[in-house]
C-alpha atoms as a PDB file:
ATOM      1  CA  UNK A   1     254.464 256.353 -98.953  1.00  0.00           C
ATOM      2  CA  UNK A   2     251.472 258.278 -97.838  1.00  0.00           C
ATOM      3  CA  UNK A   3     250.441 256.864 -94.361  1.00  0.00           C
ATOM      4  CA  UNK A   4     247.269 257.187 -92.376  1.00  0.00           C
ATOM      5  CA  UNK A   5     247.301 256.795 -88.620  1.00  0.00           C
ATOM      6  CA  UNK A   6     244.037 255.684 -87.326  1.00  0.00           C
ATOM      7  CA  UNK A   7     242.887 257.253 -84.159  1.00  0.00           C
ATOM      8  CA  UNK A   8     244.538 255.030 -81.592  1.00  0.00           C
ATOM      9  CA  UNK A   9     248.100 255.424 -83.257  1.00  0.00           C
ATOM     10  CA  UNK A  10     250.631 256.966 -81.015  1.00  0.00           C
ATOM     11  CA  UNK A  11     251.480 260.111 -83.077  1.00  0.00           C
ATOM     12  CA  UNK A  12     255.399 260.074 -81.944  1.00  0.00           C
ATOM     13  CA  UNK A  13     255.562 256.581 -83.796  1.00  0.00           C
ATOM     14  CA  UNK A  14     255.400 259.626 -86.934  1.00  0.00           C
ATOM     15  CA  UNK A  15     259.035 260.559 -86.297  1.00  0.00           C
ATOM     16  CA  UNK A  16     260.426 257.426 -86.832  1.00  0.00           C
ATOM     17  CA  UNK A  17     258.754 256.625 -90.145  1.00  0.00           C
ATOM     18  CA  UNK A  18     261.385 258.673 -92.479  1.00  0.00           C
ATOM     19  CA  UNK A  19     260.672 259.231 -95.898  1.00  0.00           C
ATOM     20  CA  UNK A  20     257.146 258.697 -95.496  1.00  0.00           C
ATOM     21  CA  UNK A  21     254.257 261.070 -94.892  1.00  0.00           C
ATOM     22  CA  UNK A  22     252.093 260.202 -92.143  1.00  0.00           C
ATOM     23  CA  UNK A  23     248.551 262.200 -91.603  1.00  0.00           C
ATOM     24  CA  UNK A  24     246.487 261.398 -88.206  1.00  0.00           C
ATOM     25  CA  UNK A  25     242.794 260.504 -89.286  1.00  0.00           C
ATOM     26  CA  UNK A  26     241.792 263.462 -86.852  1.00  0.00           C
ATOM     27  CA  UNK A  27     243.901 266.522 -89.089  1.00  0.00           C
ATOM     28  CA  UNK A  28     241.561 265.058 -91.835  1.00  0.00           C
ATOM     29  CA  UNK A  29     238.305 265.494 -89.646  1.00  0.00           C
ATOM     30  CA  UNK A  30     237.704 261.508 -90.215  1.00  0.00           C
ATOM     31  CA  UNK A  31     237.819 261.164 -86.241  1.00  0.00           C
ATOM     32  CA  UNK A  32     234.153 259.971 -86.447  1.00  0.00           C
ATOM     33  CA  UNK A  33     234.290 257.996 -89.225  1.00  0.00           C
ATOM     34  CA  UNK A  34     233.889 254.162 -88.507  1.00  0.00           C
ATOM     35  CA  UNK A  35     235.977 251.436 -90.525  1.00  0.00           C
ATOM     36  CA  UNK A  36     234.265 250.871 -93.317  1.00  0.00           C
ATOM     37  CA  UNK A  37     233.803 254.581 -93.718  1.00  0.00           C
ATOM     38  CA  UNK A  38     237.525 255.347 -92.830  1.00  0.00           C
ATOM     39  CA  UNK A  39     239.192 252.910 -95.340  1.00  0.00           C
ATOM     40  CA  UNK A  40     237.058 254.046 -98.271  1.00  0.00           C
ATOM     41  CA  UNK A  41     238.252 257.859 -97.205  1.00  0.00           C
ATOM     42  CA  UNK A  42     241.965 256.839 -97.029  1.00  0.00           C
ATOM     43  CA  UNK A  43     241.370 255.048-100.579  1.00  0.00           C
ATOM     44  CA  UNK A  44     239.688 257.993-102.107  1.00  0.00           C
ATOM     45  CA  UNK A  45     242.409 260.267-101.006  1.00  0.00           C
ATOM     46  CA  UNK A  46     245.189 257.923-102.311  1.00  0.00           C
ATOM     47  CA  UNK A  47     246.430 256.383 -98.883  1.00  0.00           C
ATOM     48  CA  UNK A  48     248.444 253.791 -99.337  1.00  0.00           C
ATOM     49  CA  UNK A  49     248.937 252.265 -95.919  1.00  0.00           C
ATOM     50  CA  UNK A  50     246.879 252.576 -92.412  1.00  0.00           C
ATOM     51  CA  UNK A  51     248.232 251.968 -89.460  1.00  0.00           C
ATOM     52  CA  UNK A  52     245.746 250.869 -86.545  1.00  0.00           C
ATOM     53  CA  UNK A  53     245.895 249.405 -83.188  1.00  0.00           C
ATOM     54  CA  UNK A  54     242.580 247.880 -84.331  1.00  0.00           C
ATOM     55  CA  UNK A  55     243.173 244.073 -83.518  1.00  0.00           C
ATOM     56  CA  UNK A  56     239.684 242.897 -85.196  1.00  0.00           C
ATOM     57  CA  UNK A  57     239.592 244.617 -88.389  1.00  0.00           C
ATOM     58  CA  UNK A  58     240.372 242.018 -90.839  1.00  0.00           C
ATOM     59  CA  UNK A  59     237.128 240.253 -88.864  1.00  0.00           C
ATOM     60  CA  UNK A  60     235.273 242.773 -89.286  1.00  0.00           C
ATOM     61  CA  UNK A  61     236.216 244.434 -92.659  1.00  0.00           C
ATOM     62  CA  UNK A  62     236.811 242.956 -95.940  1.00  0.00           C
ATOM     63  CA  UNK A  63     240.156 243.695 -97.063  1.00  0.00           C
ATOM     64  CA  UNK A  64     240.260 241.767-100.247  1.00  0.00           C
ATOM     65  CA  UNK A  65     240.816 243.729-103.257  1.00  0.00           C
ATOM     66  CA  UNK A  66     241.926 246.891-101.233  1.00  0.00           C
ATOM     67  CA  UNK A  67     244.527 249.184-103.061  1.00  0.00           C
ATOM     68  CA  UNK A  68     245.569 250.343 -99.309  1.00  0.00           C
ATOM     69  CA  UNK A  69     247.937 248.287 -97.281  1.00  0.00           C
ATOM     70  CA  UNK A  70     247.339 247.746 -93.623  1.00  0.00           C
ATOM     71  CA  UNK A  71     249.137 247.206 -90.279  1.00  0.00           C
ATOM     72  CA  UNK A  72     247.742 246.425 -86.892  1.00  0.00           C
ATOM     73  CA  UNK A  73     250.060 247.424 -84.279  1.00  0.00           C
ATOM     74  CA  UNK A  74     250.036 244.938 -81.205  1.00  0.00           C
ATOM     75  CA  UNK A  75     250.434 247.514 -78.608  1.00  0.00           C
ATOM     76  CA  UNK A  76     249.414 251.299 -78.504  1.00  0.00           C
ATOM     77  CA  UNK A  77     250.764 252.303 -75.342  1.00  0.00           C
ATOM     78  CA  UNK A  78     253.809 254.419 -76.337  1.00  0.00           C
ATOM     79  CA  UNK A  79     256.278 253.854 -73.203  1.00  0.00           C
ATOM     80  CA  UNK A  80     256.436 250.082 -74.463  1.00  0.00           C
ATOM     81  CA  UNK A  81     256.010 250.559 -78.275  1.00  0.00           C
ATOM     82  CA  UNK A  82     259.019 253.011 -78.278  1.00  0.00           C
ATOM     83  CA  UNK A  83     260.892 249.626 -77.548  1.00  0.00           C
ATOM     84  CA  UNK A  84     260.170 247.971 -80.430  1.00  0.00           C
ATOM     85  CA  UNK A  85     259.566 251.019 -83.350  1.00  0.00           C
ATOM     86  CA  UNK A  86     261.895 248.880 -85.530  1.00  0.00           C
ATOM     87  CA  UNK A  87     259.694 245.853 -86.008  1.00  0.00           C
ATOM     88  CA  UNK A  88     256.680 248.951 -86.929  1.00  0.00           C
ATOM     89  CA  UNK A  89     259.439 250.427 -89.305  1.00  0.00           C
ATOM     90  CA  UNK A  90     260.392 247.114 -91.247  1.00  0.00           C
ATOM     91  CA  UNK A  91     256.460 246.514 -91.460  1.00  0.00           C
ATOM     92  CA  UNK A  92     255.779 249.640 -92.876  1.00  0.00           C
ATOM     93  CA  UNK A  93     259.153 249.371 -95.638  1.00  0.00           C
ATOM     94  CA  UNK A  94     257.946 245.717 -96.251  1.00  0.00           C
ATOM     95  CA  UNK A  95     253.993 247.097 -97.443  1.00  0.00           C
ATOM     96  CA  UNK A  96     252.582 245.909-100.202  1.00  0.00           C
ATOM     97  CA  UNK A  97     249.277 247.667-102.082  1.00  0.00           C
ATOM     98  CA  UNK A  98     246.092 245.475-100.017  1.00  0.00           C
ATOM     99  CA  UNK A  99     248.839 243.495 -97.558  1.00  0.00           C
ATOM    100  CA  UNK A 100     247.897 243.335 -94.347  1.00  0.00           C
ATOM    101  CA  UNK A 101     250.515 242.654 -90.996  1.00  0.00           C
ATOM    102  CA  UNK A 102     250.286 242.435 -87.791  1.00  0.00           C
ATOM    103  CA  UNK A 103     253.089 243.517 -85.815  1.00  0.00           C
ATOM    104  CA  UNK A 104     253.350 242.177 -82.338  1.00  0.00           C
ATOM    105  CA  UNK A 105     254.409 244.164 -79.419  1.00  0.00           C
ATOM    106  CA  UNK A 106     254.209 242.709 -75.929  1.00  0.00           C
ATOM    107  CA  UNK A 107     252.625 244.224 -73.209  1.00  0.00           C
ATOM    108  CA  UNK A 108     255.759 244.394 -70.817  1.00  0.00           C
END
């Protein structure tokens, strides 16, 4: 699966994702790109999943009809994520073209 991290993705979450290419929004230059702007690159390049730490974006995009899949990671701050890469990793295998998740990682 072609995966795009959004900005605020921890980049070593990359090494557990096996089998699946992973590109940070920033090696495409789409750093500056908002949202709206963002999805419609990843579609027009043929991403097929996002991964964000961006809690409000199904309230503030519209998502219906998307080809790419998205999950929102609860938590970005690696010392604590690295706990619970699984439940990111059974997300990510359980993607569907235009699902969305949430995966929820406590703060502790």
């Amino acid at each position: 699966m072609l995966i795009l991290f959004d900005n605020e993705t921890p980049a070593p979450l990359r090494r557990f994702l096996k089998g699946h290419v992973v590109v940070e929004a920033i090696e495409r230059g789409w750093d500056r790109l908002v949202n709206g702007e963002l999805i419609a690159a990843a579609e027009a390049a043929g991403f097929e999943l996002m991964l964000t730490t961006d809690k409000n974006m199904r309230y503030q995009q519209n998502l219906t009809g998307r080809r790419i899949a998205f999950i929102v990671i609860g938590n970005q701050q690696w010392p604590i994520l690295r706990r619970y890469v699984e439940r990111v990793v059974a997300a990510v295998d359980a993607a569907t073209p235009g699902s969305f998740a949430e995966v929820d990682i406590p703060y502790r």
